[in-house]
N, C-alpha and C. Protein backbone atom coordinates (compact mmCIF):
# COMPACT_ATOMS: atom_id res chain seq x y z
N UNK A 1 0.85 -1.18 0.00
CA UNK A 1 0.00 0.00 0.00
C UNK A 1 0.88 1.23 0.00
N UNK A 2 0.51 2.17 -0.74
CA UNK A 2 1.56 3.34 -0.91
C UNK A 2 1.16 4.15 0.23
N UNK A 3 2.28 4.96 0.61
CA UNK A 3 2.10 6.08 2.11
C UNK A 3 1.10 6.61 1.69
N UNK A 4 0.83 7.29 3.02
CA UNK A 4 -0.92 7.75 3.12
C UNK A 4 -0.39 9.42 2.61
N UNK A 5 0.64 9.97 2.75
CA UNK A 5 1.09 11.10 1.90
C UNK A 5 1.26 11.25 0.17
N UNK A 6 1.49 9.95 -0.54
CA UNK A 6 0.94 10.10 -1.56
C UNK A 6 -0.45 9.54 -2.27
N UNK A 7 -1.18 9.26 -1.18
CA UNK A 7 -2.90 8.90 -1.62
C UNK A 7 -3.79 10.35 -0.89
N UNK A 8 -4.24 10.73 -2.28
CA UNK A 8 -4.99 11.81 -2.03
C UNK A 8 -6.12 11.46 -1.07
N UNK A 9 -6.50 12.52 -0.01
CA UNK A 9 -7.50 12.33 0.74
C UNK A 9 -8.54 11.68 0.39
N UNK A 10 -9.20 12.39 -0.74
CA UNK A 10 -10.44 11.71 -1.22
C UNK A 10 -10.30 10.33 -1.29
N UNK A 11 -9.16 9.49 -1.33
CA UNK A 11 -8.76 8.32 -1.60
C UNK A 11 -8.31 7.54 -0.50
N UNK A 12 -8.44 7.97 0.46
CA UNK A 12 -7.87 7.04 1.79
C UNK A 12 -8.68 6.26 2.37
N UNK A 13 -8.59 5.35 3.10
CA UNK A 13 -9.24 4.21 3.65
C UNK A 13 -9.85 4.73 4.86
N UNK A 14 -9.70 5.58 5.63
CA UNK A 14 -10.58 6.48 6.64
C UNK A 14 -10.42 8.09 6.26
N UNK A 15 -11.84 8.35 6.58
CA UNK A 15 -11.89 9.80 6.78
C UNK A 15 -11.12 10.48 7.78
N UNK A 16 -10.42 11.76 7.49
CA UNK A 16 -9.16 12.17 8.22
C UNK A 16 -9.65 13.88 8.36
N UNK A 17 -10.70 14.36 8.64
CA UNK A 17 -11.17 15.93 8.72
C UNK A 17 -10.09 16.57 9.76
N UNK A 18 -9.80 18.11 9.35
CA UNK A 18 -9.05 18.95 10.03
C UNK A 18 -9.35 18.79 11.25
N UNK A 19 -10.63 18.89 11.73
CA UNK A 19 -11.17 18.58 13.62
C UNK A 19 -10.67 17.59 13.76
N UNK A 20 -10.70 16.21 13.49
CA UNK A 20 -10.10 14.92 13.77
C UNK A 20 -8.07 15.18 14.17
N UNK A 21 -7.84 16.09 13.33
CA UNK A 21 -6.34 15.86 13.35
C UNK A 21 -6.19 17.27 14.81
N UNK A 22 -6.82 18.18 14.58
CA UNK A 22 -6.75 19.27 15.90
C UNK A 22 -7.30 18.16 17.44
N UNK A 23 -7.89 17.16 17.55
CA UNK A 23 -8.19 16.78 18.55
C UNK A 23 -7.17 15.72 19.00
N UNK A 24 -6.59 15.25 18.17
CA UNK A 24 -4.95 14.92 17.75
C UNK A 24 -4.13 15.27 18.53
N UNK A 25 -3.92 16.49 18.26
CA UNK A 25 -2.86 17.32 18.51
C UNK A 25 -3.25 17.90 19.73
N UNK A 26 -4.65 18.08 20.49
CA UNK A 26 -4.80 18.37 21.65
C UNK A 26 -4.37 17.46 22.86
N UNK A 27 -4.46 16.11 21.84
CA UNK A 27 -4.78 15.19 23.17
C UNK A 27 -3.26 14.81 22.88
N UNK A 28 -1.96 14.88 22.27
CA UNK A 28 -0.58 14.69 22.48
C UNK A 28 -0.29 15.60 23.43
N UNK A 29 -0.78 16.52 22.94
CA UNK A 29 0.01 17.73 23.73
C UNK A 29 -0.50 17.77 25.67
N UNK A 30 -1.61 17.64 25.43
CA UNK A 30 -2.06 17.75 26.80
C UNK A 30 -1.44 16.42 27.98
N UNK A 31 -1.49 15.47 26.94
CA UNK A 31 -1.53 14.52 27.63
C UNK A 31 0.65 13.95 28.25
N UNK A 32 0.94 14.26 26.40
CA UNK A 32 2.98 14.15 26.44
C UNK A 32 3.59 15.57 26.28
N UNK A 33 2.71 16.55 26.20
CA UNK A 33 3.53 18.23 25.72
C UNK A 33 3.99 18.03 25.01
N UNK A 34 3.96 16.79 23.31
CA UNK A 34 4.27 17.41 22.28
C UNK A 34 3.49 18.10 21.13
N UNK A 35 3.76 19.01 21.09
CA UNK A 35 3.39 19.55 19.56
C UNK A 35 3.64 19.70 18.49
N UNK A 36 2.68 19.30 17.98
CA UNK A 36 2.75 19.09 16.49
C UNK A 36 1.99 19.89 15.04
N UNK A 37 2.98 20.42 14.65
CA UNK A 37 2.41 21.39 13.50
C UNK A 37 1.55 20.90 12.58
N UNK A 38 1.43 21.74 11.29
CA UNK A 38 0.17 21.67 10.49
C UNK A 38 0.77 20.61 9.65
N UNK A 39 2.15 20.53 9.01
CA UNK A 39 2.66 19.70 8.21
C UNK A 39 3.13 18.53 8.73
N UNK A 40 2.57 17.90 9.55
CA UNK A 40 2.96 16.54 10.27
C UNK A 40 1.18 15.74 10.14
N UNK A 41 0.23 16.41 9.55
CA UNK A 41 -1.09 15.59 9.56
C UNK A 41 -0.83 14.45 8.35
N UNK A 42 -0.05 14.47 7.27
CA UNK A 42 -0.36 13.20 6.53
C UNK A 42 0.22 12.13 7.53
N UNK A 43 1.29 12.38 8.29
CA UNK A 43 2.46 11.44 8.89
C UNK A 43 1.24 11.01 10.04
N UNK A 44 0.61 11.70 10.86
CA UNK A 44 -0.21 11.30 11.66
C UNK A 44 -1.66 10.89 11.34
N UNK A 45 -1.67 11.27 10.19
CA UNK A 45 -2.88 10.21 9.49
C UNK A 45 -2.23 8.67 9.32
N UNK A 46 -1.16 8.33 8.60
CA UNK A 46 -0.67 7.22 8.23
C UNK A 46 -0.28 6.44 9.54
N UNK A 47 0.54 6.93 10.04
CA UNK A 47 0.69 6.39 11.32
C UNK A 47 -0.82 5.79 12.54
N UNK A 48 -1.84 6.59 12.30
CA UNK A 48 -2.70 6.08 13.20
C UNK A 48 -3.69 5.34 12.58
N UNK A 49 -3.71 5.43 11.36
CA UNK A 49 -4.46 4.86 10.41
C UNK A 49 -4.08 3.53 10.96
N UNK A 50 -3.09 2.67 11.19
CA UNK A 50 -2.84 1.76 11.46
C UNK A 50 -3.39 0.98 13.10
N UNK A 51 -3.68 2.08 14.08
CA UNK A 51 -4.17 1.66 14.95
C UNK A 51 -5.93 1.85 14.92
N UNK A 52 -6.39 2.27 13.83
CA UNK A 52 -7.68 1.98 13.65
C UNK A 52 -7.74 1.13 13.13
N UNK A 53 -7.12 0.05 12.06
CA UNK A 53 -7.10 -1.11 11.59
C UNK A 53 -7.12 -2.42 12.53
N UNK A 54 -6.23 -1.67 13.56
CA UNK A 54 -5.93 -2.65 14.92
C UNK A 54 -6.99 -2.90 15.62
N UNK A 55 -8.04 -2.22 15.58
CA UNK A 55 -8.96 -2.41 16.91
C UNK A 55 -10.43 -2.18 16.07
N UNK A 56 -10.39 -2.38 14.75
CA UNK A 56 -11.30 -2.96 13.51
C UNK A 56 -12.71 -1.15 13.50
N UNK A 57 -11.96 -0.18 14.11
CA UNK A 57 -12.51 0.95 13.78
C UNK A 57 -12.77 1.25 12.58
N UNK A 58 -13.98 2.19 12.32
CA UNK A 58 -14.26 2.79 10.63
C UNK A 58 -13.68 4.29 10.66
N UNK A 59 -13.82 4.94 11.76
CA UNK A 59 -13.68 6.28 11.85
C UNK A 59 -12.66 6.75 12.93
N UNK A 60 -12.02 7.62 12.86
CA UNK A 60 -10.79 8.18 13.64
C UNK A 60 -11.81 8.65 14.89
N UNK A 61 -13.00 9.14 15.28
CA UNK A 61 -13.85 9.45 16.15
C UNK A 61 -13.87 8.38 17.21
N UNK A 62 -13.79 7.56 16.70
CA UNK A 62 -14.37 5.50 17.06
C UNK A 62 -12.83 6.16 18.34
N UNK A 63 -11.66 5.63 17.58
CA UNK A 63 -10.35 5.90 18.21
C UNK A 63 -9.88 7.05 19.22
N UNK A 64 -10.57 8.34 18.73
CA UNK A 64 -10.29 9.08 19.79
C UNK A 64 -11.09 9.05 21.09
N UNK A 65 -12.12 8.73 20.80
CA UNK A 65 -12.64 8.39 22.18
C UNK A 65 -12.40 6.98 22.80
N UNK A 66 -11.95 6.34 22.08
CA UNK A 66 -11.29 5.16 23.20
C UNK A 66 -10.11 5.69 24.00
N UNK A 67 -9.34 6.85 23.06
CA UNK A 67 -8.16 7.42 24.05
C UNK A 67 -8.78 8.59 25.09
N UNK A 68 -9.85 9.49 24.92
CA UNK A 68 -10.18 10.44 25.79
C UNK A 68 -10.76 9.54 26.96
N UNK A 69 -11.60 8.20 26.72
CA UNK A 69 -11.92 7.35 28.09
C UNK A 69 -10.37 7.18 28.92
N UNK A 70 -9.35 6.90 28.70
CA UNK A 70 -8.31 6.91 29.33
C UNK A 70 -7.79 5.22 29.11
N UNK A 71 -8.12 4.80 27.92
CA UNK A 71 -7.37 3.57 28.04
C UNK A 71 -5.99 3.97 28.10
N UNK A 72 -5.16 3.41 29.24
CA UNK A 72 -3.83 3.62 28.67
C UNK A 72 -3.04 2.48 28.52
N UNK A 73 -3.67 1.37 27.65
CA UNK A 73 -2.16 0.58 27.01
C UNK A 73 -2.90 1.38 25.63
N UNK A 74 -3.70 1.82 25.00
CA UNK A 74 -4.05 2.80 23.53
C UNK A 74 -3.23 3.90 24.14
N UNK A 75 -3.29 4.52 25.01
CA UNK A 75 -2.23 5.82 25.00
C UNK A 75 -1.01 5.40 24.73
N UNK A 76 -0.33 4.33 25.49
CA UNK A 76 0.79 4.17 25.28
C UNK A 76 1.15 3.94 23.82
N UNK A 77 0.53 3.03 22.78
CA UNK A 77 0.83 2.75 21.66
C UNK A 77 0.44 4.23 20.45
N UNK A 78 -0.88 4.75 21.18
CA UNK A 78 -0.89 6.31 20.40
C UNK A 78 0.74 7.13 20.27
N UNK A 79 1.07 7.51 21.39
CA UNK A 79 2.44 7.88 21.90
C UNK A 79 3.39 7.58 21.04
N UNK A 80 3.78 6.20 21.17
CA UNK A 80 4.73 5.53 20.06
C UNK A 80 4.27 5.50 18.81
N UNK A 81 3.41 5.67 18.35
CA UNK A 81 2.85 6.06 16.74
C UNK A 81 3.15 6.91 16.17
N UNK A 82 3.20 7.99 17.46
CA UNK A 82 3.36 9.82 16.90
C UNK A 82 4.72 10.03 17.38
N UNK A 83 5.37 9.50 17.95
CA UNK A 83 7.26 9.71 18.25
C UNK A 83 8.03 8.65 17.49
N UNK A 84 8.91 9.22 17.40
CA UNK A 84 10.06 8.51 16.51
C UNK A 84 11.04 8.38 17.88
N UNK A 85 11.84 7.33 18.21
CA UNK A 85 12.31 6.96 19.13
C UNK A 85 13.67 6.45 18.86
N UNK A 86 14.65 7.43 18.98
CA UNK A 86 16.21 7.03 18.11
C UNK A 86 16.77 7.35 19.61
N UNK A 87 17.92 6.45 20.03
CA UNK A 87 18.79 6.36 20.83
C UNK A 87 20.03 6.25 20.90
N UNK A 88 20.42 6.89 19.70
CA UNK A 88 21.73 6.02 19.22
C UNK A 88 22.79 7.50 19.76
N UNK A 89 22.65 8.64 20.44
CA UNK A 89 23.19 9.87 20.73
C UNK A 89 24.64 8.97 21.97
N UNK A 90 25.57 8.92 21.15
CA UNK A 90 26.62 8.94 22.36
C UNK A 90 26.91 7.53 22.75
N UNK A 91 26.16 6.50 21.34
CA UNK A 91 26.37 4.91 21.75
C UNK A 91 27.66 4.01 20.54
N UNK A 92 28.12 5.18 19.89
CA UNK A 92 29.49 4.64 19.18
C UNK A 92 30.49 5.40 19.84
N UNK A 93 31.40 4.29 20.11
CA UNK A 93 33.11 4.90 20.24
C UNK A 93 33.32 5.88 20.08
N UNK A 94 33.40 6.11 18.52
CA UNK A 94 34.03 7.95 18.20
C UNK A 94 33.20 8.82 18.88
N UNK A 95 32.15 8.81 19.09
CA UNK A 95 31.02 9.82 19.89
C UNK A 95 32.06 10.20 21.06
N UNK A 96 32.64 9.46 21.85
CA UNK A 96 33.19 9.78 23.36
C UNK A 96 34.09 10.91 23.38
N UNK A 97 35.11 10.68 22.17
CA UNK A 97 36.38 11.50 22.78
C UNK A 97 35.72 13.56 22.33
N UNK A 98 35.12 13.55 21.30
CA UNK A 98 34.43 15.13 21.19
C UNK A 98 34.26 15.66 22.33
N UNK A 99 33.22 14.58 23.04
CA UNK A 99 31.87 14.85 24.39
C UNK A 99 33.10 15.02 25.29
N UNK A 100 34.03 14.12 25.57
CA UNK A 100 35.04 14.15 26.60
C UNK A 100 35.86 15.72 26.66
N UNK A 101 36.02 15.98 25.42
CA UNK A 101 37.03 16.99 25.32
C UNK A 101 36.27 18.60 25.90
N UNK A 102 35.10 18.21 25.07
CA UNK A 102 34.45 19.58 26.04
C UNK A 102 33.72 19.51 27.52
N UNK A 103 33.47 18.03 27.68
CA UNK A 103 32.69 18.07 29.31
C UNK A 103 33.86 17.92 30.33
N UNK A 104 34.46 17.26 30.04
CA UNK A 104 36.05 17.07 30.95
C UNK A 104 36.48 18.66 31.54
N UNK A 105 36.85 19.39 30.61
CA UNK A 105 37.45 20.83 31.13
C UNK A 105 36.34 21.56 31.95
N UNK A 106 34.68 21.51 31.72
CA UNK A 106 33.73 22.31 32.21
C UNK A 106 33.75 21.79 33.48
N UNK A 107 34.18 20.42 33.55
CA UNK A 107 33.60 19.83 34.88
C UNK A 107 34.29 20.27 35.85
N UNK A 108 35.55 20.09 35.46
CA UNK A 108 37.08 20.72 36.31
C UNK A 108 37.00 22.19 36.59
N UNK A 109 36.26 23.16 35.62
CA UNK A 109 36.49 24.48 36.54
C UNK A 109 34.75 24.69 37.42
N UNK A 110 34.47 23.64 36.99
CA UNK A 110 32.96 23.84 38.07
C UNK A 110 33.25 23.13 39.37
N UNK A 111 34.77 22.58 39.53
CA UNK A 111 34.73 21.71 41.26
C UNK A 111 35.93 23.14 41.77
């Protein structure tokens, strides 16, 4: 199936209205404080599109109110839908000696 960014709206497998994606973005923010701009709705259409498939929903409405009741193993997986989760900051070798060279001297005139 091609990304939900190159299938025109009229053409997607759920209805995705501007209110649907603002109640979105209320309930990340309120709930993890992130926000998310206007150009991140195809990515968060595609991405959740998939957890309405999961739980055999027709409408993004169906889904948001299973998350406003407060399920939270659906929050938790909402969460991870809408974050990208990279860890890799400072987990190769060469990463050390940079970090060393400038935290080493700060540390020493802060004792």
């Amino acid at each position: 199936m091609p990304s939900s960014a190159a299938v025109p709206p009229a053409h997607r497998e759920f209805k995705f209205t501007q209110q649907d994606f603002e109640r979105v973005k209320k309930l990340i923010y309120d709930y993890a404080g992130i926000a998310l701009n206007d150009s991140k709705h195809d990515m968060v259409y595609g991405r959740l599109a998939k957890r309405l498939r999961a739980h055999g929903f027709a409408t993004f409405q169906e889904y948001l109110v299973l998350l406003e009741r407060g399920n939270e193993a659906e929050w938790e997986a909402f969460i991870n839908s809408l974050t990208t989760n990279l860890t890799s900051f400072f987990r190769e070798q060469h990463h050390f000696p940079p970090c060393s060279s400038i935290c080493a001297p700060t540390r020493r005139r802060a004792r």
